[in-house]
Each structure stands twice: as structure tokens, then as C-alpha cells.
Protein backbone atom coordinates (compact mmCIF):
# COMPACT_ATOMS: atom_id res chain seq x y z
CA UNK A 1 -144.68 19.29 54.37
CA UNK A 2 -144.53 18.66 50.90
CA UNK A 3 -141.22 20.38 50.40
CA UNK A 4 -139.93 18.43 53.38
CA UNK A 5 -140.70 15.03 51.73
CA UNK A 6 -139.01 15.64 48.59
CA UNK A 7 -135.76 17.34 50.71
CA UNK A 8 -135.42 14.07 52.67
CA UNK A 9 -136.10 12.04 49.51
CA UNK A 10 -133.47 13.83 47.98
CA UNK A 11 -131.32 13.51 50.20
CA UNK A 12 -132.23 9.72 50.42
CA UNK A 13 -131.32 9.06 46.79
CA UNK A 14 -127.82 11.59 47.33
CA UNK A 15 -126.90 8.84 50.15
CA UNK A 16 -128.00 5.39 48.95
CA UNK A 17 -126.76 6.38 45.27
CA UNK A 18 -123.14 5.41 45.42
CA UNK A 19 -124.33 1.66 47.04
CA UNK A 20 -127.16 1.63 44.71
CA UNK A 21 -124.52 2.09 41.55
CA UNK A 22 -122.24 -0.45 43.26
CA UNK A 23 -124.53 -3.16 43.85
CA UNK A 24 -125.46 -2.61 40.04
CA UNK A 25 -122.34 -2.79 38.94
CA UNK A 26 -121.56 -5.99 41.12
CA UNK A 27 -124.69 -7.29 39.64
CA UNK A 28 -123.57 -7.90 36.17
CA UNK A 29 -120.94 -10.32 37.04
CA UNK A 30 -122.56 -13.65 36.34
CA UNK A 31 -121.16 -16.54 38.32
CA UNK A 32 -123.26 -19.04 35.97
CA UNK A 33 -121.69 -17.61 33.21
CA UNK A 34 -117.83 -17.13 34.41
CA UNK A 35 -118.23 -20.80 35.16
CA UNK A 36 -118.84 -21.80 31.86
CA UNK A 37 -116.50 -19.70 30.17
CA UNK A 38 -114.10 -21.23 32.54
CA UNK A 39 -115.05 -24.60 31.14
CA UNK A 40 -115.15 -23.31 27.75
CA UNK A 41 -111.81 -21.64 28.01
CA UNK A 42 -110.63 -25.28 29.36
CA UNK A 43 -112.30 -27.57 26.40
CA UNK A 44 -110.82 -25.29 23.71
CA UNK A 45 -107.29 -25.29 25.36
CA UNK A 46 -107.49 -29.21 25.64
CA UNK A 47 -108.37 -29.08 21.60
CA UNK A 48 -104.56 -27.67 20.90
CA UNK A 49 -101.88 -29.36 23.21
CA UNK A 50 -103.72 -32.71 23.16
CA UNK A 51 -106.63 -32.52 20.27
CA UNK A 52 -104.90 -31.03 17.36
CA UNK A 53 -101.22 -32.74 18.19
CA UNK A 54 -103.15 -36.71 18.44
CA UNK A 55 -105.03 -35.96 15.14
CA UNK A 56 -102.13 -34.07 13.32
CA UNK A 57 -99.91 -36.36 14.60
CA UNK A 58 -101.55 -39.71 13.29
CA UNK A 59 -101.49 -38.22 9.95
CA UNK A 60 -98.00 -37.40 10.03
CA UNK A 61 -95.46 -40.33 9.12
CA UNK A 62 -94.00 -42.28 11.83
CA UNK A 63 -90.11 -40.58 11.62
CA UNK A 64 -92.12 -37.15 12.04
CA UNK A 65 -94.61 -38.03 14.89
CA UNK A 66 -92.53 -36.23 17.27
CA UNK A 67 -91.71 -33.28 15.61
CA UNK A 68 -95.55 -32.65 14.83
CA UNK A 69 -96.28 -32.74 18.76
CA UNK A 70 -93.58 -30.62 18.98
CA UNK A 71 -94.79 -27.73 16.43
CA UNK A 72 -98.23 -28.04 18.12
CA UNK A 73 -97.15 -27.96 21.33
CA UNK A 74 -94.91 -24.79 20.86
CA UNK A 75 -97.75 -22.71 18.93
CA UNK A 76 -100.04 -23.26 21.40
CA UNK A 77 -97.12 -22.22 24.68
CA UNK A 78 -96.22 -19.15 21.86
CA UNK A 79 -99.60 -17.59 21.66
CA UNK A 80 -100.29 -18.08 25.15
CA UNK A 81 -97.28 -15.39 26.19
CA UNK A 82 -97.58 -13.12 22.54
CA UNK A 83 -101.28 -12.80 23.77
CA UNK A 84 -100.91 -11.65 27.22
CA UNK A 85 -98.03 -9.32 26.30
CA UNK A 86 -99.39 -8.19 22.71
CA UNK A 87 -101.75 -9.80 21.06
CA UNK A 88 -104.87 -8.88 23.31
CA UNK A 89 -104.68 -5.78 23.18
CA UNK A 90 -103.96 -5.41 19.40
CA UNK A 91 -107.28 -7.65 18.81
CA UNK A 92 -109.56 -6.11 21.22
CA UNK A 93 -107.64 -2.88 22.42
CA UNK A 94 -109.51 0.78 21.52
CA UNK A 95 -110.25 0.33 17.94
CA UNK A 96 -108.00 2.44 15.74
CA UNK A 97 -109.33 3.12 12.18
CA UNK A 98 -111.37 -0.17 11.77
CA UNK A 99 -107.79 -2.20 11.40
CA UNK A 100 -106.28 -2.63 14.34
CA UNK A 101 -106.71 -2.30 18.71
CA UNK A 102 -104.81 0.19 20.59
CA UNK A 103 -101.88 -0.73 22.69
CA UNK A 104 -104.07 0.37 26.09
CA UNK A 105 -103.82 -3.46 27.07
CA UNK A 106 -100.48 -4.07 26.51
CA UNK A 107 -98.98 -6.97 29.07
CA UNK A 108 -102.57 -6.69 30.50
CA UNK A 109 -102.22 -2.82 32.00
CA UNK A 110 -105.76 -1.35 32.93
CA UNK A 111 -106.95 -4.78 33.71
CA UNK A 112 -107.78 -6.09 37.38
CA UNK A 113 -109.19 -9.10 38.90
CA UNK A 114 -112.76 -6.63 38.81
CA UNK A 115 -112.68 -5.52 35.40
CA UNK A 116 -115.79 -7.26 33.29
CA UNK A 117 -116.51 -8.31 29.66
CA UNK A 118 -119.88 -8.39 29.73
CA UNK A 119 -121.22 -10.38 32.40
CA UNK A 120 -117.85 -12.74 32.85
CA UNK A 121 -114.12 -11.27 34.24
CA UNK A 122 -111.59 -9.58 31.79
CA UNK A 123 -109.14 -11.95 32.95
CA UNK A 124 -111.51 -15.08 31.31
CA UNK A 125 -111.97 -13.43 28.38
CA UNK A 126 -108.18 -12.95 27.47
CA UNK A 127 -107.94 -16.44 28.11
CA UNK A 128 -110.94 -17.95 26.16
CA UNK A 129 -109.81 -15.66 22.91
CA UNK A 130 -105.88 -16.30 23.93
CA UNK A 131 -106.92 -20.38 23.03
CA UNK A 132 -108.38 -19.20 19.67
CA UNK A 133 -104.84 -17.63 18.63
CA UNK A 134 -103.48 -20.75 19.93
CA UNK A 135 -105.12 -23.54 17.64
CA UNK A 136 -105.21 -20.78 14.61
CA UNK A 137 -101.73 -20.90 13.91
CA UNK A 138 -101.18 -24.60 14.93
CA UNK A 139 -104.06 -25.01 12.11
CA UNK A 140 -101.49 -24.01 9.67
CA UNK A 141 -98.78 -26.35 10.74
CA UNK A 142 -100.85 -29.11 9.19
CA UNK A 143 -100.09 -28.29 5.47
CA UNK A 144 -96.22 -27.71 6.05
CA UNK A 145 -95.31 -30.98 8.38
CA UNK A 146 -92.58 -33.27 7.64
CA UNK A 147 -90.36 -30.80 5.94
CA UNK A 148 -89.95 -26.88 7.93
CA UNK A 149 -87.21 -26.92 9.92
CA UNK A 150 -88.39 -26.04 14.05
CA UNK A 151 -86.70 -22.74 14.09
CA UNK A 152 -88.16 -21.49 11.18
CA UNK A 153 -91.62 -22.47 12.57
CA UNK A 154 -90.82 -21.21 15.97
CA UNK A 155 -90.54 -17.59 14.48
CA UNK A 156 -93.28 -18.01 11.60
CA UNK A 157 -95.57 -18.25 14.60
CA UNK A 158 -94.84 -15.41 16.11
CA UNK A 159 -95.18 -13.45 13.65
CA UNK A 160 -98.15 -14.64 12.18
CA UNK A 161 -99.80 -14.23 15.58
CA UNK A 162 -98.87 -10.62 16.14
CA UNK A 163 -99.18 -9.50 12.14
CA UNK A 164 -101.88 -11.53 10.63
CA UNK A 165 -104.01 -13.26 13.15
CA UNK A 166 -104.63 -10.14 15.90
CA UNK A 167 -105.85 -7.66 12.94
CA UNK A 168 -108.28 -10.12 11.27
CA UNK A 169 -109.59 -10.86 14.84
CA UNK A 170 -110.00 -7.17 15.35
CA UNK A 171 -111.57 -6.81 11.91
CA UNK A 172 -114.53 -9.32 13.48
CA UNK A 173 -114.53 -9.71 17.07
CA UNK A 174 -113.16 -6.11 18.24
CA UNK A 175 -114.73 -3.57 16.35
CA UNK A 176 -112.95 -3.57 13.12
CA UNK A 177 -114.19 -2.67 10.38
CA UNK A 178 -115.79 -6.23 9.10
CA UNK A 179 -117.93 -6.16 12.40
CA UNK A 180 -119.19 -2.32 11.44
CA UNK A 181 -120.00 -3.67 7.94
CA UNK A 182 -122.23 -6.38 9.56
CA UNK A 183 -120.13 -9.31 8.82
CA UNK A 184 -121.55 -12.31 10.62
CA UNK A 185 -118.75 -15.05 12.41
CA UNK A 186 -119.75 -16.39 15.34
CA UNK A 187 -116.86 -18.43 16.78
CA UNK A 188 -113.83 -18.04 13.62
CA UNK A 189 -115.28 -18.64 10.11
CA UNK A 190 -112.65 -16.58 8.91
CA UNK A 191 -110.76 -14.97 12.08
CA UNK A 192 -109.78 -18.99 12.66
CA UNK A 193 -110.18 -21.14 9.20
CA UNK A 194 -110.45 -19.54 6.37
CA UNK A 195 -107.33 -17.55 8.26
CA UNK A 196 -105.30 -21.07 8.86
CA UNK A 197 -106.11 -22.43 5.58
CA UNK A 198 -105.20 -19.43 3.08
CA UNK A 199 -102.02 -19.28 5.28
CA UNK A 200 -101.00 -22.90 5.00
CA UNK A 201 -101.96 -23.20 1.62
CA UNK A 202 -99.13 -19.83 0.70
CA UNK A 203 -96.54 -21.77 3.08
CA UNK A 204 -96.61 -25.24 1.43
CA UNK A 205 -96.25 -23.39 -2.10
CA UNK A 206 -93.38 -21.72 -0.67
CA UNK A 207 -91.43 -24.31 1.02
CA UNK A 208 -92.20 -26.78 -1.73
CA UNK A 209 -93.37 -30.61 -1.55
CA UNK A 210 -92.20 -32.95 0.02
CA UNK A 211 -89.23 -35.60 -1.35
CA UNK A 212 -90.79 -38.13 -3.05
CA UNK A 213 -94.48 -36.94 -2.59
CA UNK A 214 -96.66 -38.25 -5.67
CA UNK A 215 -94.14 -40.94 -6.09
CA UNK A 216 -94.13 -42.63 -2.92
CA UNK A 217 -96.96 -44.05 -0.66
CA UNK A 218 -96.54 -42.06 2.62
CA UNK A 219 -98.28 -43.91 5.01
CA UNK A 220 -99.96 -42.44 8.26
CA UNK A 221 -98.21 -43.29 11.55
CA UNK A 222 -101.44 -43.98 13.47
CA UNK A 223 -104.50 -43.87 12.08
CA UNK A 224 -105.82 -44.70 16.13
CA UNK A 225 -104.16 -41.68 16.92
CA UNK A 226 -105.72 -39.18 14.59
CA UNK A 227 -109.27 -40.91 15.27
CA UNK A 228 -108.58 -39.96 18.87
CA UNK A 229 -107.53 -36.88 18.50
CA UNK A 230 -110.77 -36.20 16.19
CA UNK A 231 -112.37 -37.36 19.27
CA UNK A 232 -110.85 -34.59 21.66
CA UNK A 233 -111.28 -31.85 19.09
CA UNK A 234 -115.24 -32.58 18.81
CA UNK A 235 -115.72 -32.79 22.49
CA UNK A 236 -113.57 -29.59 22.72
CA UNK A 237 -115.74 -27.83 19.89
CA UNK A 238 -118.30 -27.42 22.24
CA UNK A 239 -116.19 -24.67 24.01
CA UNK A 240 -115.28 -22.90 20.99
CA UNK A 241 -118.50 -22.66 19.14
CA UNK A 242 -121.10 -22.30 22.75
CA UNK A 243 -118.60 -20.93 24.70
CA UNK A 244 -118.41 -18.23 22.05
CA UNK A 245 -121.32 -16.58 23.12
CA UNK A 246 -119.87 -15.81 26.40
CA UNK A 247 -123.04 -16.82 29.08
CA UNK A 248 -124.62 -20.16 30.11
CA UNK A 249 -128.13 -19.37 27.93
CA UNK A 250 -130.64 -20.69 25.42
CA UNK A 251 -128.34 -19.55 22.13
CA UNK A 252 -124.96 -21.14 23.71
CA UNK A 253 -127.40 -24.38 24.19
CA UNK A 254 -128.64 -24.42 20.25
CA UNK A 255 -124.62 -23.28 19.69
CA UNK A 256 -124.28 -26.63 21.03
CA UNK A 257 -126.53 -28.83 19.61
CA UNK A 258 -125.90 -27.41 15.93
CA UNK A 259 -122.26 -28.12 16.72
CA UNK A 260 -122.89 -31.33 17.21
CA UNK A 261 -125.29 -32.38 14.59
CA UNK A 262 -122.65 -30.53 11.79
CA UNK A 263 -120.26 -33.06 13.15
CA UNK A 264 -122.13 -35.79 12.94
CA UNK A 265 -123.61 -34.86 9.41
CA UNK A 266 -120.26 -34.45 8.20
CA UNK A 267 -118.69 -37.58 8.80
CA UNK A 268 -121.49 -39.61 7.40
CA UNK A 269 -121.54 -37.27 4.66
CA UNK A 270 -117.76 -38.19 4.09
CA UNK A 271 -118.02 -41.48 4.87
CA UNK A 272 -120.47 -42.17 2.09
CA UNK A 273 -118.88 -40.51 -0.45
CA UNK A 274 -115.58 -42.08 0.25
CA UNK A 275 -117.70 -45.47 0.33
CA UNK A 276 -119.17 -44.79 -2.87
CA UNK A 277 -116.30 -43.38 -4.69
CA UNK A 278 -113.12 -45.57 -3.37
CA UNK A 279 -115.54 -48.95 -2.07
CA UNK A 280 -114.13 -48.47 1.24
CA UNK A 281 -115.57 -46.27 3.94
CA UNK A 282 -112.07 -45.24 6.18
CA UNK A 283 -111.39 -44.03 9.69
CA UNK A 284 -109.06 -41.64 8.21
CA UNK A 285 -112.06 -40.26 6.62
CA UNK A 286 -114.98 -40.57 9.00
CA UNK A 287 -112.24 -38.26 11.07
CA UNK A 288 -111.64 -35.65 8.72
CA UNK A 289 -115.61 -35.25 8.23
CA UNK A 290 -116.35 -34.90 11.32
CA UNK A 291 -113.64 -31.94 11.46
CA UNK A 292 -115.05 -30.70 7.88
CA UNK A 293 -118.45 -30.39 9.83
CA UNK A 294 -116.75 -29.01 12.86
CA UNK A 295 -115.50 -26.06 10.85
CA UNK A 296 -118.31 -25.17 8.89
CA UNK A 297 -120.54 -24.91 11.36
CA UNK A 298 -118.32 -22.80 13.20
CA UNK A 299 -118.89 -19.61 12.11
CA UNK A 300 -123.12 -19.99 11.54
CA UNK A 301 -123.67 -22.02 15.00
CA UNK A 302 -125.05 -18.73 16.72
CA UNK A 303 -127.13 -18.10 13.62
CA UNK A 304 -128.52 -21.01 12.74
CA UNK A 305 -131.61 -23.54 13.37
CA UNK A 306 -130.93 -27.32 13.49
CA UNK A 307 -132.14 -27.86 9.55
CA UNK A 308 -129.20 -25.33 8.23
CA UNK A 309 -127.12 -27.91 10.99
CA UNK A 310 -128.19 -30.71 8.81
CA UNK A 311 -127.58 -29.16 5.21
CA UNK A 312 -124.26 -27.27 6.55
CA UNK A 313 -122.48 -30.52 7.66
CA UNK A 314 -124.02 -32.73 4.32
CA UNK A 315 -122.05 -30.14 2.52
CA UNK A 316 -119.07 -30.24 4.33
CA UNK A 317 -118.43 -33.78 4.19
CA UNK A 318 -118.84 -34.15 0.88
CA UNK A 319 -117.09 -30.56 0.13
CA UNK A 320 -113.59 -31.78 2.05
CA UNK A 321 -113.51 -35.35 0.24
CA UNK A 322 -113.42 -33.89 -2.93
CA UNK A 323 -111.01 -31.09 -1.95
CA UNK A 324 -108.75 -33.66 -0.14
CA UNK A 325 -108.86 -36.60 -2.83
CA UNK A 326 -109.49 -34.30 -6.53
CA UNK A 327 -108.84 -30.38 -5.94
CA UNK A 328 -104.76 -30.80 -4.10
CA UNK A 329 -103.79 -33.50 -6.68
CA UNK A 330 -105.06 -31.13 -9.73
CA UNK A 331 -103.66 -28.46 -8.10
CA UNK A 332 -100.87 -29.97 -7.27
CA UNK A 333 -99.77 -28.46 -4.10
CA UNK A 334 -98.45 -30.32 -1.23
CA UNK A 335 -100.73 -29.67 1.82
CA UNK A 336 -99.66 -32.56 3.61
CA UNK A 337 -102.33 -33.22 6.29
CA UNK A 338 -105.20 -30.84 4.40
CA UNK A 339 -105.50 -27.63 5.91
CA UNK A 340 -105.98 -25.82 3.35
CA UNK A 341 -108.72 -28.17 2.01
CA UNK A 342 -110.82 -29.18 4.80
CA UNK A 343 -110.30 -25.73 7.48
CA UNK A 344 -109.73 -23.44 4.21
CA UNK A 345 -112.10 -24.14 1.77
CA UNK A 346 -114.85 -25.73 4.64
CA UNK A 347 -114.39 -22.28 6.77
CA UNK A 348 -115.12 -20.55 3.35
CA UNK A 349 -118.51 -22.82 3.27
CA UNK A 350 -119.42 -21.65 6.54
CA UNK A 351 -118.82 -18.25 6.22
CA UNK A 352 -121.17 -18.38 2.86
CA UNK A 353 -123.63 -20.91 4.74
CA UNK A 354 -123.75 -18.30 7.66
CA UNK A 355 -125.40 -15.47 4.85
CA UNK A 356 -127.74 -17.74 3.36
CA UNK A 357 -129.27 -19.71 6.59
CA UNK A 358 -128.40 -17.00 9.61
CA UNK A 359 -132.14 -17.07 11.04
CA UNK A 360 -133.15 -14.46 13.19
CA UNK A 361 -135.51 -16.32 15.55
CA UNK A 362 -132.26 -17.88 16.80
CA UNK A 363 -130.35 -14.50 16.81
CA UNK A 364 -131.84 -11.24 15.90
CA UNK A 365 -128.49 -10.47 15.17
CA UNK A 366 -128.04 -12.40 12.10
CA UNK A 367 -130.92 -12.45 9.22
CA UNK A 368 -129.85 -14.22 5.91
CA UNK A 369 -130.86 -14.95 2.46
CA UNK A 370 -133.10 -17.06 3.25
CA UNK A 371 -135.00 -14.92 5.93
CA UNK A 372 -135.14 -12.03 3.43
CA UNK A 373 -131.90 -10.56 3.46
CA UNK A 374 -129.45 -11.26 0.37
CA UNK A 375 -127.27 -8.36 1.27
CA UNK A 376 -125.76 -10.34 4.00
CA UNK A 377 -124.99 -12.91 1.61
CA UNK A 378 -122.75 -10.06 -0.28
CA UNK A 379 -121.31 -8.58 3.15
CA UNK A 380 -120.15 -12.83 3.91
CA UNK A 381 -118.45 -12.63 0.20
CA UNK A 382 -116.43 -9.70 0.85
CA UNK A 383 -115.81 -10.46 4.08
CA UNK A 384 -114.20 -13.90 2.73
CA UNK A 385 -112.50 -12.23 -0.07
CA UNK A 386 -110.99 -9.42 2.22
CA UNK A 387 -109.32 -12.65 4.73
CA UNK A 388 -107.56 -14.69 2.09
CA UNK A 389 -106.19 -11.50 0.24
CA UNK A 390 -104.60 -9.74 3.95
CA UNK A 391 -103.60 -13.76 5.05
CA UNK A 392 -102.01 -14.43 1.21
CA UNK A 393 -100.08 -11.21 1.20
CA UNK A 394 -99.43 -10.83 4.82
CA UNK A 395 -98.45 -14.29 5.12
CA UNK A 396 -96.09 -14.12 1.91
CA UNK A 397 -94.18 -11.04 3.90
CA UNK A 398 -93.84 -13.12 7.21
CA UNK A 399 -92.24 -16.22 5.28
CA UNK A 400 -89.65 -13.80 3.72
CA UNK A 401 -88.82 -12.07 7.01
CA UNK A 402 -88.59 -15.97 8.23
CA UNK A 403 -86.52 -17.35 6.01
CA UNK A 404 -84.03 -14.36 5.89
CA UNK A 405 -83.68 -14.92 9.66
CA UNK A 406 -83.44 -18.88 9.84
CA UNK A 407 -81.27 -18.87 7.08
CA UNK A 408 -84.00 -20.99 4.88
CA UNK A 409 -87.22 -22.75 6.01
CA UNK A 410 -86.89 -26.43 4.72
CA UNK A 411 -84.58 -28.56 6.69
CA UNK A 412 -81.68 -30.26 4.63
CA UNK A 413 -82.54 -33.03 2.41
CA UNK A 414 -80.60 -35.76 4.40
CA UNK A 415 -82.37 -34.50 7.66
CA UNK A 416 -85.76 -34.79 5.99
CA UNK A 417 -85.18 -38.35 4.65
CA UNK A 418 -84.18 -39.11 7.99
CA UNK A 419 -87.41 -38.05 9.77
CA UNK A 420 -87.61 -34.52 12.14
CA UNK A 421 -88.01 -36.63 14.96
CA UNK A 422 -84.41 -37.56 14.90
CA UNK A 423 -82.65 -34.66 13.06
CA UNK A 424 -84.52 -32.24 14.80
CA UNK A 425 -84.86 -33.02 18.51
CA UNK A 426 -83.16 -36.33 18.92
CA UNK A 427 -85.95 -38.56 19.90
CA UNK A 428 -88.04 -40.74 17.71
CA UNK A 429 -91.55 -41.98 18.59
CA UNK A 430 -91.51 -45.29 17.90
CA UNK A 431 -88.36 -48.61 18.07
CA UNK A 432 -88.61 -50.15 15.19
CA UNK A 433 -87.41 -53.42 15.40
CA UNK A 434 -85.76 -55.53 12.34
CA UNK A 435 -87.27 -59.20 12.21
């Protein structure tokens, strides 16, 4: 009888096996979660197109308005087809030697409408991480505007997406070798702004300043404009930084509200400084702090509580004032709207901030300095060091291989004086009128 029991068991478990491993696998699809990376995927794509181009744009003078929606636009359309064709798969493809992903995913092969990453569709995933590449090199357009010609930037961007962008996001998010060290970057500390900044800083020493910079006052077109579009890119933040840990949960929640508070903390952080330094507390720079909070949180916001929120975005603030108003005119390098300065050197604080606060009663995955581990501390330095030396380099070979092709990357001097609007697309943004 005995024997019997276990037989028909057996063969029990032999027939409701196959449903049993289906209904498992079915099971880890999430529909909470898909529908918040959906929304997340949205809000970071909204940051680009309409975010970075209003707040980029406002800084950029009024015969160059155009031209600066233009670049945005175009980086952002760019990465969307490099990714699906290339760029996925070299970021997240079969990891090859800790540097870069197999081509197993190129134009999105082996990929169906029921493949999952993690709880959420393959197909969402491509897409969140395809609006990361997107704003990444449209981050870089901000040191270089009123002066690269469009075709130039046109192929720049490529490049850079395919050669310097998909390995660092390897390195960190697909099993490089900076993710087997234990480096720590929750949503683009370095794959995004240390990345943008190193590179824009490298292109605006190449291509030069711009005529009559230091001489001349270059006034903003819109200062309305760029306070808007700080606007969009906050509210879109909260996709990048809580949508980056890929399900509706507690952490994406304190993702959220660290975001938030950075933000804030930065622009009063700016605000007061400015206030206190130059006796007049501007939009221009309650905008840019709350973007200098924005970034440094980014990396940490998975790893830290809401007092590392507070101190991370007090830094920032005061960090991307002095690097905007003392460190580019000592320097003396033309960044015109400050990438290097507030994503660059504010991405490097948050990378650093991420090693000395990570907490591991927020993420067990992160313990810092503070929590009794200094060697993540050392694993964040290297980790920084490694990004701006491949960006510096690699981004030095894809301006040569740029301006062999376009013949040159600055427009000609009579076009520039002119504005890009008009030389370079025919438009202009605004009728002035003669009284």
C-alpha cells in the first residue's frame, strides 16, 4: 500500500510539474512593478526632449535657443535607435572580460514580449536604461553650446553612445568589472554624471571658447525657461533615481523621498550662498541647486537615510556655486552652461557621499564609512578615478574621429556671431523688433 502511495505520488508530481514550473515562472512578473517602471521609463524620457532642452535652452543666448532644442532633441531620438540596435546589448549583453556585453542582444534578438528582468518585461527594461543613454550624452551638450557646428554633434553622439557610454554602463549596471569590485551607483553617479561632465569638460577645451567670452556679458535668453525646465527635470528625477530600483517597494519609496529632500537642500543651499556672496539670491541659481542636489543624490538615493539626504544636498549647493562662479573662471575653460561643474564635479560628490553614508538598514547592499566600512570609501575613489580617465581619453579619440569626418567641429566665425539658430537651421526663436 505503501509503495502504491508513493507510485501515484510520483507520478502526481511527474504530471503537475511542468504547470507547477509554469505558473512559477508566470509568477514573477509583477504587474505593480511593470507599471511603475512604465511610469518611470515615461518621467525620465519627459526629463530629455522637454526637461533638459527648457533648462539648457534658457541658459543658452537668444540667437542659439533653437539650435540647443535642436542638439537635445537629436541626442535623445539618437540613443533611442543606437540602443535598440547596439547599445543594449553592449551594456547589458553576456559580460565579456569585466569591459564590455556580448553582442547576443543585438537589434533586440533573443528577446520576446515574455522575456523578464527581474520581476518587470525585457522590453521595459531596454527602455528605462535606453532614457539613461539618452539624457547622458545630451548632459554633455551643455558645456559646448553656442559654438559646435550640428553635424559635428550629430556624429559625436553616436559615437560617444556606442564607445564611451555602453562600456562604463556595463562596468556598473551589467556585470563589469566595477560592479564585481563592489562599486556602489544606484541610478548614474558615474555611468551618467561624472560620465557627462569629464566628457564636456575635454570637448569645450577642444573646441575652444566662445568669441568674446570673458569680454562680453552673454546674457541668458530666458531665465523662465530654464526655471521651468528645472521644474520638469525634478519631477522627472523621481523616475530615474526610484524607478532605478526596478519594483514599486519600500527602497524605491525612501529612493524617492531622499530625491526630493537633496533637491530641495540644494537649492537653498545655493541660494544662500549666492545671497551671501553676490547680495542677490537668483532664479538662475535656485535652478542650478536644485539640479546640483538632483545629481548628487543620484548615485547614494538607494543607500542612504534621509540625514545623509540633508548633508548630501547642503553640500551640493554650495559645492556647484563655487565651481560655477570661482573654479571655471580660474580655470579658465569655457563650459558654457556648467556641465562640467555642477553634473561633473556634483556626480563626483555623490559617488564619494555614496561610500561614506551608504547605510545598510536601507540596503544591505551598500555599508559605508560611516556604518563601519572605509573600504567602500576606497572602492567609490577608484571607481571615480577609473570614469574620468576611460571618458578623458575615450572622449579625446571620438572628437578626433569627429572632426576628421565633419571637416572641423566649430562652426565658422561669421555663423557663430550670427547665432546657430539662423546659420544652422534657418529659424530663429524669437522677432526681435527695432523700436
Amino acid at each position: 500500500m505503501k509503495l502504491k502511495e508513493k507510485l501515484t505520488a510520483l507520478a502526481l508530481m511527474l504530471f503537475l510539474s511542468p504547470v507547477s514550473s509554469a505558473f512559477a515562472e508566470e509568477a514573477t512578473l509583477n504587474s505593480g512593478d511593470t507599471a511603475w517602471m512604465i511610469v518611470s521609463t515615461a518621467l525620465v524620457m519627459m526629463m530629455t526632449p522637454a526637461g533638459l532642452a527648457l533648462f539648457y535652452g534658457g541658459m543658452s543666448r537668444y540667437k542659439n535657443l533653437l539650435n540647443t532644442f535642436a542638439m537635445t532633441f537629436m541626442s535623445y531620438c539618437l540613443a533611442s535607435v543606437i540602443w535598440v540596435v547596439i547599445g543594449y546589448t553592449l551594456a547589458f549583453g553576456p559580460d565579456i572580460g569585466g569591459l564590455i556585453g556580448g553582442l547576443d542582444f543585438t537589434f533586440l534578438n533573443n528577446i520576446t514580449v515574455k522575456s523578464l528582468s527581474g520581476t518587470i518585461p525585457t522590453y521595459v527594461y531596454v527602455l528605462f536604461q535606453m532614457t539613461f543613454a539618452g539624457i547622458t550624452v545630451a548632459l554633455v551638450l551643455g558645456s559646448i553650446v553656442d559654438r559646435m557646428k550640428f553635424s559635428s554633434w550629430l556624429l559625436f553622439t553616436t559615437l560617444w553612445i556606442i564607445f564611451i557610454y555602453c562600456p562604463i554602463a556595463h562596468w556598473v549596471w551589467g556585470g563589469g568589472w566595477m560592479a564585481k569590485m563592489g562599486a556602489l551607483d544606484f541610478a548614474g553617479g558615474n555611468v551618467v554624471h561624472i560620465n557627462a561632465g569629464v566628457a564636456g569638460l575635454v570637448l569645450s577645451l577642444v573646441i575652444g571658447k566662445r568669441i568674446g567670452y570673458g569680454k562680453e556679458t552673454m546674457f541668458p535668453s530666458s531665465i523662465a525657461l530654464t526655471g521651468l525646465g528645472a521644474a520638469l527635470l525634478w519631477f522627472g528625477w523621481f523616475g530615474f533615481n526610484a524607478g532605478s530600483q526596478l519594483a514599486a517597494d519600500g527602497l524605491a519609496g525612501s529612493a524617492f523621498l531622499v530625491t526630493n529632500t537633496s533637491a530641495a537642500m540644494g537649492a537653498i543651499s545655493w541660494m544662500f550662498t549666492e545671497w551671501y556672496i553676490t547680495r542677490k539670491p537668483t532664479v538662475l541659481g535656485i535652478a542650478s541647486g536644485i539640479v546640483a542636489g538632483l545629481v548628487s543624490i543620484t548615485p547614494a538615493a538607494g543607500f542612504v537615510d534621509l540625514s545623509a539626504a540633508l548633508v548630501i544636498g547642503l553640500v551640493a549647493g554650495v559645492l556647484g556655486f563655487i565651481c560655477v562662479s570661482k573654479l571655471k573662471h580660474k580655470m579658465g575653460y569655457d563650459d558654457s552652461l556648467d556641465a562640467f561643474g555642477v553634473h561633473g564635479m556634483c556626480g563626483l560628490w555623490g559617488a564619494l557621499a555614496t561610500g561614506i553614508f551608504a547605510n545598510p538598514a536601507v540596503n544591505p547592499n551598500g555599508t559605508g564609512l560611516l556604518y563601519g566600512n572605509p573600504k567602500q570609501l576606497l572602492i567609490q575613489i577608484i571607481s571615480i578615478a577609473a570614469t574620468a580617465a576611460f571618458t578623458a581619453v575615450g572622449t579625446l579619440i571620438v572628437i578626433t574621429i569627429t572632426r576628421l569626418a565633419t571637416n572641423g567641429l566649430r562652426v565658422e566665425r561669421d555663423d557663430e556671431i550670427l547665432g546657430l539658430d539662423n546659420s544652422q537651421h534657418g529659424e530663429r526663436a524669437f522677432e526681435i523688433l527695432n523700436s
